[in-house]
N, C-alpha and C. Protein backbone atom coordinates (compact mmCIF):
# COMPACT_ATOMS: atom_id res chain seq x y z
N UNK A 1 15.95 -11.18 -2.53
CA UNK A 1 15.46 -9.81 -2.54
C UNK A 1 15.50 -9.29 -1.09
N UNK A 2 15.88 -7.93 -0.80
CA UNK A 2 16.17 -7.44 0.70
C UNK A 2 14.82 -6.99 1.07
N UNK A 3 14.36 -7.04 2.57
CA UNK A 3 13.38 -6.71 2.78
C UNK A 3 12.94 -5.29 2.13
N UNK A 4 13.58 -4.51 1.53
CA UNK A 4 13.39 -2.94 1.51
C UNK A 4 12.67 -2.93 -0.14
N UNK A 5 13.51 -3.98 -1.21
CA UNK A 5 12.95 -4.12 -2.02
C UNK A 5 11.45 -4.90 -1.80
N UNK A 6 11.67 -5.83 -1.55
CA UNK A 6 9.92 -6.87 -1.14
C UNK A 6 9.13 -5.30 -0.83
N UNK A 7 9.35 -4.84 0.35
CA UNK A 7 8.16 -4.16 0.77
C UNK A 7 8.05 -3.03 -0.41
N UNK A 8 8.90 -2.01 -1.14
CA UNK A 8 8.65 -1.92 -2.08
C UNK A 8 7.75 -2.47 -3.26
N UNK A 9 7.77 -3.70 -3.72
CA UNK A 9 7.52 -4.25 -4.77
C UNK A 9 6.13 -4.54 -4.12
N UNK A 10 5.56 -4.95 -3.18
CA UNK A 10 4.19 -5.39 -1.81
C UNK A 10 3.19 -4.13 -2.06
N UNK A 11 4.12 -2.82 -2.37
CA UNK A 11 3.23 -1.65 -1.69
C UNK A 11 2.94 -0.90 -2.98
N UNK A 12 3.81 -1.26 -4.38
CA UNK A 12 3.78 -0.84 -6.05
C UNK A 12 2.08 -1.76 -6.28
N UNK A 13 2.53 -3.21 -5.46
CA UNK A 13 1.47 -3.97 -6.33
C UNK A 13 0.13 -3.86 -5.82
N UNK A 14 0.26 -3.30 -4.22
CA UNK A 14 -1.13 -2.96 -3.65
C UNK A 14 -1.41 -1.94 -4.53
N UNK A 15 -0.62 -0.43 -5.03
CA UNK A 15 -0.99 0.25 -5.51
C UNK A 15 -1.70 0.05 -7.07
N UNK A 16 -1.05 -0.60 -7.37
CA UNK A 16 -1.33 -1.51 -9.02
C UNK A 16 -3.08 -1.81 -9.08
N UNK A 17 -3.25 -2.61 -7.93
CA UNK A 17 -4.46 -3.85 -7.65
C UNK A 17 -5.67 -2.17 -7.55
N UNK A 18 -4.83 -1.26 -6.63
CA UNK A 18 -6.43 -0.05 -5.81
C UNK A 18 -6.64 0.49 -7.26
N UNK A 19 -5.72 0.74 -8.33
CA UNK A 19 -5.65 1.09 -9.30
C UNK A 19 -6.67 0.60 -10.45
N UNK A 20 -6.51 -0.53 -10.51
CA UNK A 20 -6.98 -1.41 -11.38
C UNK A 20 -8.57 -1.50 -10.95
N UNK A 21 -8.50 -1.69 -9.94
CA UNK A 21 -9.91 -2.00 -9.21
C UNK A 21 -11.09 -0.52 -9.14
N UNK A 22 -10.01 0.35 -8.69
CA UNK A 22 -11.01 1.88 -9.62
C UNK A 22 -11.28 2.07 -10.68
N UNK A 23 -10.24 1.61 -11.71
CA UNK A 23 -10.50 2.08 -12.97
C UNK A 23 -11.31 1.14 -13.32
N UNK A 24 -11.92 -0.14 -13.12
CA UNK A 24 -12.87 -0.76 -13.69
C UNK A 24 -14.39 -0.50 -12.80
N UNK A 25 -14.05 0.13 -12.01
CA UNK A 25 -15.40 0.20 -11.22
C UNK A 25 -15.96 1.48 -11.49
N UNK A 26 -17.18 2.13 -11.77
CA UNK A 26 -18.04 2.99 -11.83
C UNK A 26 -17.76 4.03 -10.63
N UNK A 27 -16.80 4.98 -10.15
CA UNK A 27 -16.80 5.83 -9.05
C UNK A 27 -18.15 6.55 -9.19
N UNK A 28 -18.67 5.68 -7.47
CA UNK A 28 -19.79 6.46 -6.97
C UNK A 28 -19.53 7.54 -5.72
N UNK A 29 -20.40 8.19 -5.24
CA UNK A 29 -19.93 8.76 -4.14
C UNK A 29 -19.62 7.94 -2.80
N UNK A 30 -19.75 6.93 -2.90
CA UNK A 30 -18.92 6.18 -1.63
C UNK A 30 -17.94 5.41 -1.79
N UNK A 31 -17.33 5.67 -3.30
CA UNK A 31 -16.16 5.57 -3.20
C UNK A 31 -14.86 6.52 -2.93
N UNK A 32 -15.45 7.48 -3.42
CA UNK A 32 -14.73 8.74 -3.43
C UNK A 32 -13.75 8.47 -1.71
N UNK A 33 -13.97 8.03 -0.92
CA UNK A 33 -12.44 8.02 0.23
C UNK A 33 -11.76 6.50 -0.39
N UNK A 34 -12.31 5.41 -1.20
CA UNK A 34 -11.29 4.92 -1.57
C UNK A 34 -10.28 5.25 -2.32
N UNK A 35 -10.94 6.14 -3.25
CA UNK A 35 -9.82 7.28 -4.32
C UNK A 35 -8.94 8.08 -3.78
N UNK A 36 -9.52 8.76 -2.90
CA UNK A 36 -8.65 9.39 -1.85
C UNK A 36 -7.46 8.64 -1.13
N UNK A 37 -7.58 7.45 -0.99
CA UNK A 37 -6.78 6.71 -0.48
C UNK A 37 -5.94 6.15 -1.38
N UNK A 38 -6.27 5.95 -2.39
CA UNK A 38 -5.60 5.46 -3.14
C UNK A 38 -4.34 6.47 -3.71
N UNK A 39 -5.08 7.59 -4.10
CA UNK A 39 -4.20 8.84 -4.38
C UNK A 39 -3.32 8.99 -3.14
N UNK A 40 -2.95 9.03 -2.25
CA UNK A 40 -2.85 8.88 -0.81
C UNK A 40 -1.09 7.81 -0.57
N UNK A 41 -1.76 6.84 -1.23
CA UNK A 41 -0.95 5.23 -1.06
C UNK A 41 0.17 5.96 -2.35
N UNK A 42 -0.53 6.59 -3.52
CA UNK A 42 0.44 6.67 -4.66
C UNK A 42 1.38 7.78 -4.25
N UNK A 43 1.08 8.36 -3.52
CA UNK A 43 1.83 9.58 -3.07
C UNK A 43 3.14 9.29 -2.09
N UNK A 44 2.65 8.24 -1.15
CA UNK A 44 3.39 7.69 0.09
C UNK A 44 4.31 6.74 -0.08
N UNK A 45 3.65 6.14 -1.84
CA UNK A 45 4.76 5.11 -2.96
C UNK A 45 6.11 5.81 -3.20
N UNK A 46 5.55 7.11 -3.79
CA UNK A 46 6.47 7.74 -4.38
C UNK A 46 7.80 8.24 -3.35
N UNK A 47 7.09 8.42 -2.24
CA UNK A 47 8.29 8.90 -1.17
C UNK A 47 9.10 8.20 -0.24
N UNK A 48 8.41 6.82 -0.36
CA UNK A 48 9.06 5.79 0.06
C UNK A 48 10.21 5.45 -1.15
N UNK A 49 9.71 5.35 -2.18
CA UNK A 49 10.49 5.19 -3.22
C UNK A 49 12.00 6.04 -3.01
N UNK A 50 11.69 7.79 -3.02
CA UNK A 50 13.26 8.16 -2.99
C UNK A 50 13.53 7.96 -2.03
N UNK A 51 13.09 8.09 -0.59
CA UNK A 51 13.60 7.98 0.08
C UNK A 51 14.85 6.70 0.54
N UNK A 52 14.24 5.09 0.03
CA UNK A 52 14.77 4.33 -0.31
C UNK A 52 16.36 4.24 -0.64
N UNK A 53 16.19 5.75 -1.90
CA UNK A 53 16.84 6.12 -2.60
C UNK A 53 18.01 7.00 -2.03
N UNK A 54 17.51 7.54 -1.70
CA UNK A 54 18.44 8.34 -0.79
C UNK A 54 19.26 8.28 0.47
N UNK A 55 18.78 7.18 1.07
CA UNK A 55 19.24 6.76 2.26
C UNK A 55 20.41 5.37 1.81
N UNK A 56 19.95 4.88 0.47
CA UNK A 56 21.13 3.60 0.21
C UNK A 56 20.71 2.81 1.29
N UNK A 57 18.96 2.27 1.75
CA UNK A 57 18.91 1.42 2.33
C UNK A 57 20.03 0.95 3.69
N UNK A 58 20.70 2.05 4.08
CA UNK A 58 20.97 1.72 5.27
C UNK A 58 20.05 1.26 6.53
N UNK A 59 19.92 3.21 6.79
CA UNK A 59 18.87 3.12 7.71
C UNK A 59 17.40 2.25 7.76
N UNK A 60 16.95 1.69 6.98
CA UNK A 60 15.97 0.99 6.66
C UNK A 60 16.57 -0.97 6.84
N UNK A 61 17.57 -1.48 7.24
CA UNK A 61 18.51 -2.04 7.52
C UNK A 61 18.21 -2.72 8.83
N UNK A 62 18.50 -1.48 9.61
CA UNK A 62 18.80 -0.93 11.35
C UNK A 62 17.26 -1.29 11.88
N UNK A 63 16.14 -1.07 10.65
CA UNK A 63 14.58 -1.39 11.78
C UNK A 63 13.83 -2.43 10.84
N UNK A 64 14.32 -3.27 10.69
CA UNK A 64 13.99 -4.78 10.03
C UNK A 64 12.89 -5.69 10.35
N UNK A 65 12.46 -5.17 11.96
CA UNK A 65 11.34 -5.92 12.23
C UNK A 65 10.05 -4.57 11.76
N UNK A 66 10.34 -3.40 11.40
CA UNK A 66 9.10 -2.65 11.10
C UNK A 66 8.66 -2.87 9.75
N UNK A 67 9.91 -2.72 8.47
CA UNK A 67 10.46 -3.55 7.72
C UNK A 67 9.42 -4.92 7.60
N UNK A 68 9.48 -5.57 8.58
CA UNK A 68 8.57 -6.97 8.33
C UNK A 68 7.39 -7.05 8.12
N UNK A 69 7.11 -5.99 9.47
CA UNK A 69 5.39 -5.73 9.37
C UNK A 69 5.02 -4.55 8.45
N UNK A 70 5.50 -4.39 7.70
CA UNK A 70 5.24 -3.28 6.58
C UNK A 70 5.21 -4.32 5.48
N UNK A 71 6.22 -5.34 5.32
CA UNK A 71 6.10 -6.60 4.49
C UNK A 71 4.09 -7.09 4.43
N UNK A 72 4.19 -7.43 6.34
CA UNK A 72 2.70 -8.35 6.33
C UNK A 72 1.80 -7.72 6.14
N UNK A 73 1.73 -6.15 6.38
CA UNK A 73 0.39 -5.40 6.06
C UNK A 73 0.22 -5.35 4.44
N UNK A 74 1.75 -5.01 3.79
CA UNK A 74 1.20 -4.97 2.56
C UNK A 74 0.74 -6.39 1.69
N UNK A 75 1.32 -7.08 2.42
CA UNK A 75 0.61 -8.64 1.99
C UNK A 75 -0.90 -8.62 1.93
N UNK A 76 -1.11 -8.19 3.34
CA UNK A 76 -2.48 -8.74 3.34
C UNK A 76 -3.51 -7.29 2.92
N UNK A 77 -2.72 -6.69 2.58
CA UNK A 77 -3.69 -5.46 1.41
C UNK A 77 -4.04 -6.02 0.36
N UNK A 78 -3.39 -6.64 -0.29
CA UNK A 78 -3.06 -7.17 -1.62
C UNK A 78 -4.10 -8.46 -1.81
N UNK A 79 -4.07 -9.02 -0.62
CA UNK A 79 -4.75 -10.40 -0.25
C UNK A 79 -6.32 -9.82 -0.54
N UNK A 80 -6.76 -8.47 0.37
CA UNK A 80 -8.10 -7.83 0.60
C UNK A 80 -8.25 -7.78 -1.27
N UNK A 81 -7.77 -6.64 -1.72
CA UNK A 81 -7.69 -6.38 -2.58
C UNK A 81 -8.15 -6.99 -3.68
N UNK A 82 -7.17 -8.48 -3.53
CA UNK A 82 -7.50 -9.20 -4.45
C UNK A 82 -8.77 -9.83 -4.53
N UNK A 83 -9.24 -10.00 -3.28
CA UNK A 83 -10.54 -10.56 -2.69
C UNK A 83 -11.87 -9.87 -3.48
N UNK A 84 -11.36 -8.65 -3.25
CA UNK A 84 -12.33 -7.67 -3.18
C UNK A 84 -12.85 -7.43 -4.89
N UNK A 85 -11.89 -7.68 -5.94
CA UNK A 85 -12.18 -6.47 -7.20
C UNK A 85 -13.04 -6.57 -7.99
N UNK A 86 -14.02 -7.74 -7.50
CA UNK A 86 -15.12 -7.83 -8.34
C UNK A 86 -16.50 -7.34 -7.34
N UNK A 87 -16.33 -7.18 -6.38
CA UNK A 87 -17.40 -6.62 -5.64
C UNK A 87 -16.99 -5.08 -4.78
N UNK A 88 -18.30 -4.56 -4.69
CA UNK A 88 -17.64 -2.75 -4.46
C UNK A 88 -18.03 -3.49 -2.54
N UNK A 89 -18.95 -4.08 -2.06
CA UNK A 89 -18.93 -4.57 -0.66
C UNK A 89 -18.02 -4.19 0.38
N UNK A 90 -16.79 -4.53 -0.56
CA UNK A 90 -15.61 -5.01 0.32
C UNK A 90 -14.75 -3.65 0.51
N UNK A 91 -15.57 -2.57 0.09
CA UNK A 91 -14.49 -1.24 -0.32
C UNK A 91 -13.91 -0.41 1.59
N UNK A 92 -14.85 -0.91 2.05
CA UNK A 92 -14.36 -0.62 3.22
C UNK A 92 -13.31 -1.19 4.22
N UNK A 93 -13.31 -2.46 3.52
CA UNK A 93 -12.48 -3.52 4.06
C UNK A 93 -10.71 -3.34 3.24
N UNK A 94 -11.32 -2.64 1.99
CA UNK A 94 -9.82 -1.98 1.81
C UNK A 94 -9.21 -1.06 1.78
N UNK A 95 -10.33 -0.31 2.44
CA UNK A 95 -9.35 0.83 3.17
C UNK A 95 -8.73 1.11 4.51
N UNK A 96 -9.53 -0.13 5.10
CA UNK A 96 -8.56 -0.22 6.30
C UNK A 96 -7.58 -1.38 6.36
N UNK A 97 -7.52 -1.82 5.27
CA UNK A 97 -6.45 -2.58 5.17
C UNK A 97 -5.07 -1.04 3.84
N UNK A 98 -5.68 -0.91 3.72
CA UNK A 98 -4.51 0.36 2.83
C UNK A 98 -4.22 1.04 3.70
N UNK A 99 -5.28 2.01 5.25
CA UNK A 99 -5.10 2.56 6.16
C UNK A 99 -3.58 2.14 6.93
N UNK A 100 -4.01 0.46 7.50
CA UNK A 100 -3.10 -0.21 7.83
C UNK A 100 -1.43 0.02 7.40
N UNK A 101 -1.32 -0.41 6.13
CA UNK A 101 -0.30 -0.28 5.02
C UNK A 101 0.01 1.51 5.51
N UNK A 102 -0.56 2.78 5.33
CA UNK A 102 -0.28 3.55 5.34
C UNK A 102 0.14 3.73 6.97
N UNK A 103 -0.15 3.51 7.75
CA UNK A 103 0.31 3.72 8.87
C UNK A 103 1.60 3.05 9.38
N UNK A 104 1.75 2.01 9.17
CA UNK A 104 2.89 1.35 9.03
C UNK A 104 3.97 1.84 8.35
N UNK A 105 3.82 2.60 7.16
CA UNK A 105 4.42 3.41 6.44
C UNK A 105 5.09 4.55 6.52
N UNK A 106 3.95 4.77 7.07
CA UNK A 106 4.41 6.40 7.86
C UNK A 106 5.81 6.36 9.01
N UNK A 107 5.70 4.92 9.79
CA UNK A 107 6.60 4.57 10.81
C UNK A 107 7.85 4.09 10.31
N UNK A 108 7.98 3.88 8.87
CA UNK A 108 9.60 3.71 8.60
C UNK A 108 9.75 4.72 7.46
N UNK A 109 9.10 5.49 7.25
CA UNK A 109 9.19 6.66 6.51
C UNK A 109 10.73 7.56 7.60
């Protein structure tokens, strides 16, 4: 699998996990910026997605080490994430780990 797919498939399943983990949890008002974020991540999915698309993974090729660390952040979103979905505690801890993911994002966007 090319790095472009992995980080793809890294940043569907973080989105999957923020997903899953709202819809079973009771939105209180301090969750409301994880929702935000989450809506946020699904949005930044989607444009990574065509963009992907549109470029034929060249240019995304050419910066392989950002590529990587877009790999490790979304790893370790996923890692939080997973940590996290039975306790609301940790909700802060995944948004700066999604923060993370999104910023990184933004840089091979």
């Amino acid at each position: 699998m090319s790095p472009n797919e992995t980080s793809y498939h890294l940043l569907k399943s973080n989105y999957d996990s923020l997903d899953r983990f709202l819809s079973q949890t009771l939105i209180e008002p301090q969750l409301e910026p994880l929702q935000r974020k989450r809506e946020q991540l699904g949005e930044q999915l989607y444009h990574y997605h065509t963009s992907m698309i549109a470029l034929h993974s060249d240019q995304f090729e050419q910066d392989a080490h950002a590529l990587d660390r877009l790999i490790t952040h979304a790893r370790q979103a996923q890692k939080v994430i997973d940590e996290a979905e039975e306790t609301i505690e940790h909700v802060a801890k995944i948004g700066n780990a999604i923060d993370k993911v999104l910023a990184q994002l933004a840089k091979v966007i």
